[in-house]
Protein backbone atom coordinates (compact mmCIF):
# COMPACT_ATOMS: atom_id res chain seq x y z
CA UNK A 1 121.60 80.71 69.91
CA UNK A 2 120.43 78.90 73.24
CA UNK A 3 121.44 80.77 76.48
CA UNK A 4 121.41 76.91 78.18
CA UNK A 5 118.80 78.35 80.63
CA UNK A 6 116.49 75.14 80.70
CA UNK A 7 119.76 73.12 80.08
CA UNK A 8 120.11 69.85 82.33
CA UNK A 9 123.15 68.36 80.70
CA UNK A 10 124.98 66.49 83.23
CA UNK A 11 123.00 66.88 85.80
CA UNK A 12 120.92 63.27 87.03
CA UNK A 13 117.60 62.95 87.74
CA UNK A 14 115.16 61.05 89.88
CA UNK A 15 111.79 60.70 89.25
CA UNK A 16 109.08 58.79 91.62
CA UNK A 17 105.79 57.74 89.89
CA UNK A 18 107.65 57.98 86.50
CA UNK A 19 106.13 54.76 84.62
CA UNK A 20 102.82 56.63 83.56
CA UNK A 21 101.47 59.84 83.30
CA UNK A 22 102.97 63.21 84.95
CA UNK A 23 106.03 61.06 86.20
CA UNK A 24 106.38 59.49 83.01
CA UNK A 25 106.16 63.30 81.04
CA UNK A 26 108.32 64.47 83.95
CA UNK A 27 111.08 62.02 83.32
CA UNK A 28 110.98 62.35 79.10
CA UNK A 29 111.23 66.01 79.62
CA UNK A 30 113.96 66.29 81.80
CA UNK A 31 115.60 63.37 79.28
CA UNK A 32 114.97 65.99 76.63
CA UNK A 33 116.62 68.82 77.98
CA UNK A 34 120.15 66.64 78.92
CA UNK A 35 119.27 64.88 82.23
CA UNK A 36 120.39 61.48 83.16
CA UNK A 37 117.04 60.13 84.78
CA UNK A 38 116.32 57.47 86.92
CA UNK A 39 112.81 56.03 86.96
CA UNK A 40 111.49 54.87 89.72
CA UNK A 41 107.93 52.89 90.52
CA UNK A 42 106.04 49.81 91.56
CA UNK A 43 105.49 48.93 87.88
CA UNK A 44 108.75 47.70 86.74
CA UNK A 45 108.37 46.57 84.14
CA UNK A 46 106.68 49.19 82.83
CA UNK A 47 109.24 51.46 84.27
CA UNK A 48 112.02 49.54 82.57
CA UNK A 49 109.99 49.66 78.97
CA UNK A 50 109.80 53.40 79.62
CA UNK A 51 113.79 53.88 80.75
CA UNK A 52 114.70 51.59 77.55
CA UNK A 53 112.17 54.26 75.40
CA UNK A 54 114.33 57.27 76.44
CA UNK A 55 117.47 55.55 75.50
CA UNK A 56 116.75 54.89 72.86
CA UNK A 57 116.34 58.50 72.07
CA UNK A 58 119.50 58.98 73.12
CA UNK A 59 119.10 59.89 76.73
CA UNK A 60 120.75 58.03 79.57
CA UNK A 61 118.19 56.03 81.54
CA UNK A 62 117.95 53.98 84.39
CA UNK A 63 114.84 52.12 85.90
CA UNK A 64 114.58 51.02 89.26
CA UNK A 65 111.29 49.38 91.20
CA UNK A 66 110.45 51.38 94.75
CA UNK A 67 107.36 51.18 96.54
CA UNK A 68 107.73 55.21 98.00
CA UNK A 69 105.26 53.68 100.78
CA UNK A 70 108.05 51.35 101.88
CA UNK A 71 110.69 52.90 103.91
CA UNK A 72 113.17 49.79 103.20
CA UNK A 73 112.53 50.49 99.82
CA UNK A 74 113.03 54.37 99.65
CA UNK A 75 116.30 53.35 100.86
CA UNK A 76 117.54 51.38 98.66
CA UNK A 77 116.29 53.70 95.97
CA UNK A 78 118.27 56.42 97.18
CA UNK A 79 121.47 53.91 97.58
CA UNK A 80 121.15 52.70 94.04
CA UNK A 81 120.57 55.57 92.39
CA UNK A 82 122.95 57.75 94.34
CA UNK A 83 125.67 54.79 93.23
CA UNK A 84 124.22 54.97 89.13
CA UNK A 85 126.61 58.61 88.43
CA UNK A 86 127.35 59.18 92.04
CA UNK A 87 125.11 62.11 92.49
CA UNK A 88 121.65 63.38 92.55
CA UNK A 89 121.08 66.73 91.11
CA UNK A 90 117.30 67.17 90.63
CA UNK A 91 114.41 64.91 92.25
CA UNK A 92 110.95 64.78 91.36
CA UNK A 93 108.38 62.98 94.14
CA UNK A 94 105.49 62.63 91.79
CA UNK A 95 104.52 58.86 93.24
CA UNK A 96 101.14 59.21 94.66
CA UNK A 97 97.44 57.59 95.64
CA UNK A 98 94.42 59.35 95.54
CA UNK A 99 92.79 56.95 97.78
CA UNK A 100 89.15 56.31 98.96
CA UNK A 101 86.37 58.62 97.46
CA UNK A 102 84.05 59.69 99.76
CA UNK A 103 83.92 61.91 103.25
CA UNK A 104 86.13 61.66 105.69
CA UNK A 105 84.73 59.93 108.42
CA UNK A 106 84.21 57.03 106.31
CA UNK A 107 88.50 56.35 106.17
CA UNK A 108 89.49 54.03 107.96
CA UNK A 109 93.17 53.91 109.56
CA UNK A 110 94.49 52.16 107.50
CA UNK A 111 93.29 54.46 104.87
CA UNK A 112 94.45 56.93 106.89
CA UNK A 113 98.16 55.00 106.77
CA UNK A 114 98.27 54.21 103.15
CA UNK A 115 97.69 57.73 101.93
CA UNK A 116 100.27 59.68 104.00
CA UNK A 117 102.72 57.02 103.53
CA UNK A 118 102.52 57.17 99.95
CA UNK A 119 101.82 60.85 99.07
CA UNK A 120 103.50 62.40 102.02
CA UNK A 121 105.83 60.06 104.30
CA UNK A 122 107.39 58.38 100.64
CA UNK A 123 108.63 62.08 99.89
CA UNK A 124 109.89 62.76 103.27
CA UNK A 125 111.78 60.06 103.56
CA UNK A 126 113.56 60.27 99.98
CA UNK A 127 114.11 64.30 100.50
CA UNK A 128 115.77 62.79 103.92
CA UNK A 129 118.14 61.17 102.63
CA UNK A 130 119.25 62.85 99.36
CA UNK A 131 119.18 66.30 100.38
CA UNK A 132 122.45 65.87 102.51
CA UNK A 133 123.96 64.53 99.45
CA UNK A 134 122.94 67.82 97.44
CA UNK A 135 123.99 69.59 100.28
CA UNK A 136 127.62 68.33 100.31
CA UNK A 137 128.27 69.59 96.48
CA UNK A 138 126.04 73.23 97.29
CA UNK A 139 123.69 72.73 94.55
CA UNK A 140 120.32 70.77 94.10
CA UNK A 141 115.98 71.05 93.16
CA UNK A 142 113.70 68.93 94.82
CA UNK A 143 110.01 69.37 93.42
CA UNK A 144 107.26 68.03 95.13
CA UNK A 145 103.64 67.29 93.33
CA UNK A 146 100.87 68.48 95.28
CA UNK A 147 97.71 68.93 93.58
CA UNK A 148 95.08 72.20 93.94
CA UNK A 149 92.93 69.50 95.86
CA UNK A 150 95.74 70.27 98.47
CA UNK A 151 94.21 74.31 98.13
CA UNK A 152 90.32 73.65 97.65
CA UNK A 153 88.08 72.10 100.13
CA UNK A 154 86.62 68.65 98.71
CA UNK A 155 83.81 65.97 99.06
CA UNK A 156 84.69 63.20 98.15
CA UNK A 157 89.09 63.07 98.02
CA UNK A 158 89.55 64.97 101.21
CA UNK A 159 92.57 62.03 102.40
CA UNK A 160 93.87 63.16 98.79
CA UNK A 161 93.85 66.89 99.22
CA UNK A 162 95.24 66.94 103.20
CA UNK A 163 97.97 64.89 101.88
CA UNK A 164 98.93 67.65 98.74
CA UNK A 165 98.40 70.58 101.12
CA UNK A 166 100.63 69.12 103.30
CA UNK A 167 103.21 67.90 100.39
CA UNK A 168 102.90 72.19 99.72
CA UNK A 169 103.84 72.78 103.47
CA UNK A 170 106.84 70.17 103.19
CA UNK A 171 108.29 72.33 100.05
CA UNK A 172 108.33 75.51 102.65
CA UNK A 173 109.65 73.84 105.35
CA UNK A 174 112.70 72.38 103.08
CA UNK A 175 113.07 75.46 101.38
CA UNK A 176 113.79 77.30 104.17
CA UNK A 177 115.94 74.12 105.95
CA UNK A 178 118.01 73.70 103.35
CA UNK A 179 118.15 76.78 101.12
CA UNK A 180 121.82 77.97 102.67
CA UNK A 181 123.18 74.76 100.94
CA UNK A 182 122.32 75.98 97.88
CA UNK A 183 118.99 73.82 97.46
CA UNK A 184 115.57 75.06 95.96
CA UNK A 185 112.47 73.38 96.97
CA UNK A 186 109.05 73.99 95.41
CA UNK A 187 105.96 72.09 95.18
CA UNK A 188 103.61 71.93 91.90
CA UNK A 189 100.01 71.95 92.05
CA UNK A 190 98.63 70.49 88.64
CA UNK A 191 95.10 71.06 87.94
CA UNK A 192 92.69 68.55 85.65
CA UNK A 193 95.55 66.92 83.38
CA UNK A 194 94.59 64.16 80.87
CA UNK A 195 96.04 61.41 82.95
CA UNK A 196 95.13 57.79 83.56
CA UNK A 197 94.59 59.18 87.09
CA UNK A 198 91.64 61.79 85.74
CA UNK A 199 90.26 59.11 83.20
CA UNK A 200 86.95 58.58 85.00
CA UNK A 201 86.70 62.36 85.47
CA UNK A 202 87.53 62.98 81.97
CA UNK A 203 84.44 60.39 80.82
CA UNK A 204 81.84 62.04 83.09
CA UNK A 205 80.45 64.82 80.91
CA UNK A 206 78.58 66.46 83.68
CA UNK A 207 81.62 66.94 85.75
CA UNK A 208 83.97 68.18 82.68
CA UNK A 209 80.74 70.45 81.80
CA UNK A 210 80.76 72.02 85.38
CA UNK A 211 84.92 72.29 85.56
CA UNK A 212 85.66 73.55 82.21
CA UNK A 213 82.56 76.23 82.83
CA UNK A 214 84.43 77.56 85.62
CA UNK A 215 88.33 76.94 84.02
CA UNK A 216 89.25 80.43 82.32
CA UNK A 217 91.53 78.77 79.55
CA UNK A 218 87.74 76.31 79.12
CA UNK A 219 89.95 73.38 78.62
CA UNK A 220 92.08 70.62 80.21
CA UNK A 221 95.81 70.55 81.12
CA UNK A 222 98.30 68.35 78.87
CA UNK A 223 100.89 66.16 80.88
CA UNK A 224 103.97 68.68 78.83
CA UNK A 225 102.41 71.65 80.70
CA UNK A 226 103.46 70.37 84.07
CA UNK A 227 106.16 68.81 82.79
CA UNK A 228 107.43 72.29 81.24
CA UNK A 229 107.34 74.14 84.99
CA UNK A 230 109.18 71.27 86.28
CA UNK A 231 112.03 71.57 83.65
CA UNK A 232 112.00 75.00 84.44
CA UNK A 233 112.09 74.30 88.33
CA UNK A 234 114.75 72.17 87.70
CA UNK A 235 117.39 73.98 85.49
CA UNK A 236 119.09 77.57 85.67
CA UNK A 237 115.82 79.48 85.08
CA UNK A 238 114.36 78.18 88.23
CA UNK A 239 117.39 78.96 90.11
CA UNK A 240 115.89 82.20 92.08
CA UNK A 241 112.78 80.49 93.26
CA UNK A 242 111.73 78.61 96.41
CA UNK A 243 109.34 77.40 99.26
CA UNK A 244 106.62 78.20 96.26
CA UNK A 245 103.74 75.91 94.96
CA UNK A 246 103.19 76.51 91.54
CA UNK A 247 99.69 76.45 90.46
CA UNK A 248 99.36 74.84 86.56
CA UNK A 249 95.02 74.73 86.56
CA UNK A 250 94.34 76.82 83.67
CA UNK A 251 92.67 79.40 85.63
CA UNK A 252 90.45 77.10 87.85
CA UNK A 253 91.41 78.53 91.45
CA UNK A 254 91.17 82.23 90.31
CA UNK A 255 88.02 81.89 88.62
CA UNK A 256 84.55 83.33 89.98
CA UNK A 257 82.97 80.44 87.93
CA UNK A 258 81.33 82.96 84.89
C-alpha cells in the first residue's frame, strides 16, 4: 500500500523549458505522480502538443508561451498561471541556453546579456514573484536546474557553467530567505543526459569515449533520472531538504578518471 510519499495530487505545477527534453520529462513526471502542470516555453506550439499529450493521459495540463529572458513575459506567466487553480505549489526553472562555445574572452556583451537573462535573471524573476504567493499558504518547492558545468571548470561553455554555479548559489540564498515560510529550495545539477541539448556531444565518439572512461556508472543519464529527484524534491519525501544542489552525473565529479 502507497505511503503517498512522492504523491503530488492537488498540488499545481510550473515548469519552464517544459516543451522538450528535461522540462518536458520534468512536467510528465510530476503529471504522473498527481500534479496539475503548467508548461511553459518559447515553443508553443510544441508546448501546447505536449500539455494536450498529458491530458490525454488523464492529467490536468495547461500550456502557456514565456520567453524566461523577457521580464514582461515572466510576468504574465506568473499572472496566468497563478489565475489557472489559484495557486502555485511546486516550480521547476529548467528554461535555459548554453550559449557561445568557446573561451571567454571571445563573449561579447550581449552574449554576456543573453545568457544570464535566460539561465539566471528568467529564474530570479519568476522565484520573485511566486514565492510570496507560496509564502502566504506556508508551503511550497522551487527547484532550480543548474548543471555540474556550474561545479567544473570548462573550455569551451564557461558563460554556461558561471550561469549554473550561480543558479546553485540562488537555491542557497532562497533557501535560507524563505525557508521560515515553509519553502524548500534546491538546485539540480544533471550530468550528460540524452537530450536534444547533448545531441552533438552524444555523436562525437571521442568525447563520449573520454566521458564515459571517467563516468563510474560508464554510461549516460536518461531524462526519468532527473526527472525522478525532482519528483522527489517536489513531494513529501523531499520535505526535509534545502539550499542543496543535487548532483545526478553518474559518478562523473567523484571520479579519479580510472
Amino acid at each position: 500500500m502507497s505511503s503517498g510519499l512522492f504523491s503530488l495530487s492537488g498540488k499545481v505545477a510550473l515548469v519552464t523549458g517544459a516543451a522538450q527534453g528535461l522540462g518536458w520529462a520534468i512536467a510528465s513526471e510530476l503529471g504522473a505522480h498527481g500534479a496539475a502542470v503548467v508548461l511553459a516555453d518559447r515553443d508553443a506550439e510544441t508546448a501546447a502538443a505536449r500539455a494536450a499529450t498529458l491530458r490525454q493521459d488523464g492529467v490536468d495540463a495547461i500550456a502557456i508561451p514565456c520567453d524566461v529572458g523577457d521580464a514582461a513575459d515572466v510576468a504574465r506567466l506568473a499572472r496566468e498561471a497563478l489565475a489557472w487553480h489559484g495557486q502555485v505549489d511546486v516550480l521547476v526553472c529548467n528554461a535555459g541556453i548554453q550559449g557561445p562555445a568557446g573561451p571567454l574572452e571571445a563573449a561579447s556583451d550581449e552574449d554576456w546579456q543573453r545568457v544570464f537573462d535566460i539561465n539566471l535573471r528568467g529564474a530570479a524573476r519568476l522565484t520573485g514573484l511566486l514565492a510570496p504567493e507560496m509564502a502566504r499558504r506556508g508551503d511550497g518547492r522551487i527547484v532550480l536546474m543548474s548543471s555540474i558545468a556550474g561545479l567544473r571548470g570548462n573550455r569551451a561553455i564557461g558563460l554556461y557553467g558561471l550561469s549554473k554555479a550561480a543558479l546553485a548559489q540562488l537555491a542557497r540564498n532562497l533557501a535560507v530567505e524563505w525557508g521560515p515560510s515553509g519553502i524548500c529550495v534546491n538546485a539540480i545539477s544533471p550530468g550528460l543526459i540524452r537530450t536534444p541539448l547533448a545531441q552533438d556531444l552524444l555523436a562525437n565518439d571521442a568525447f563520449m569515449q573520454r566521458r564515459l572512461a571517467m563516468t563510474p556508472l560508464r554510461r549516460v543519464g536518461e531524462p526519468s533520472e532527473i526527472a525522478g529527484v525532482a519528483v522527489m524534491l517536489a513531494s513529501r519525501a523531499g520535505g526535509f531538504i534545502t539550499g542543496q544542489n543535487i548532483v545526478v552525473d553518474g559518478g562523473t565529479l567523484i571520479s579519479d578518471g580510472s
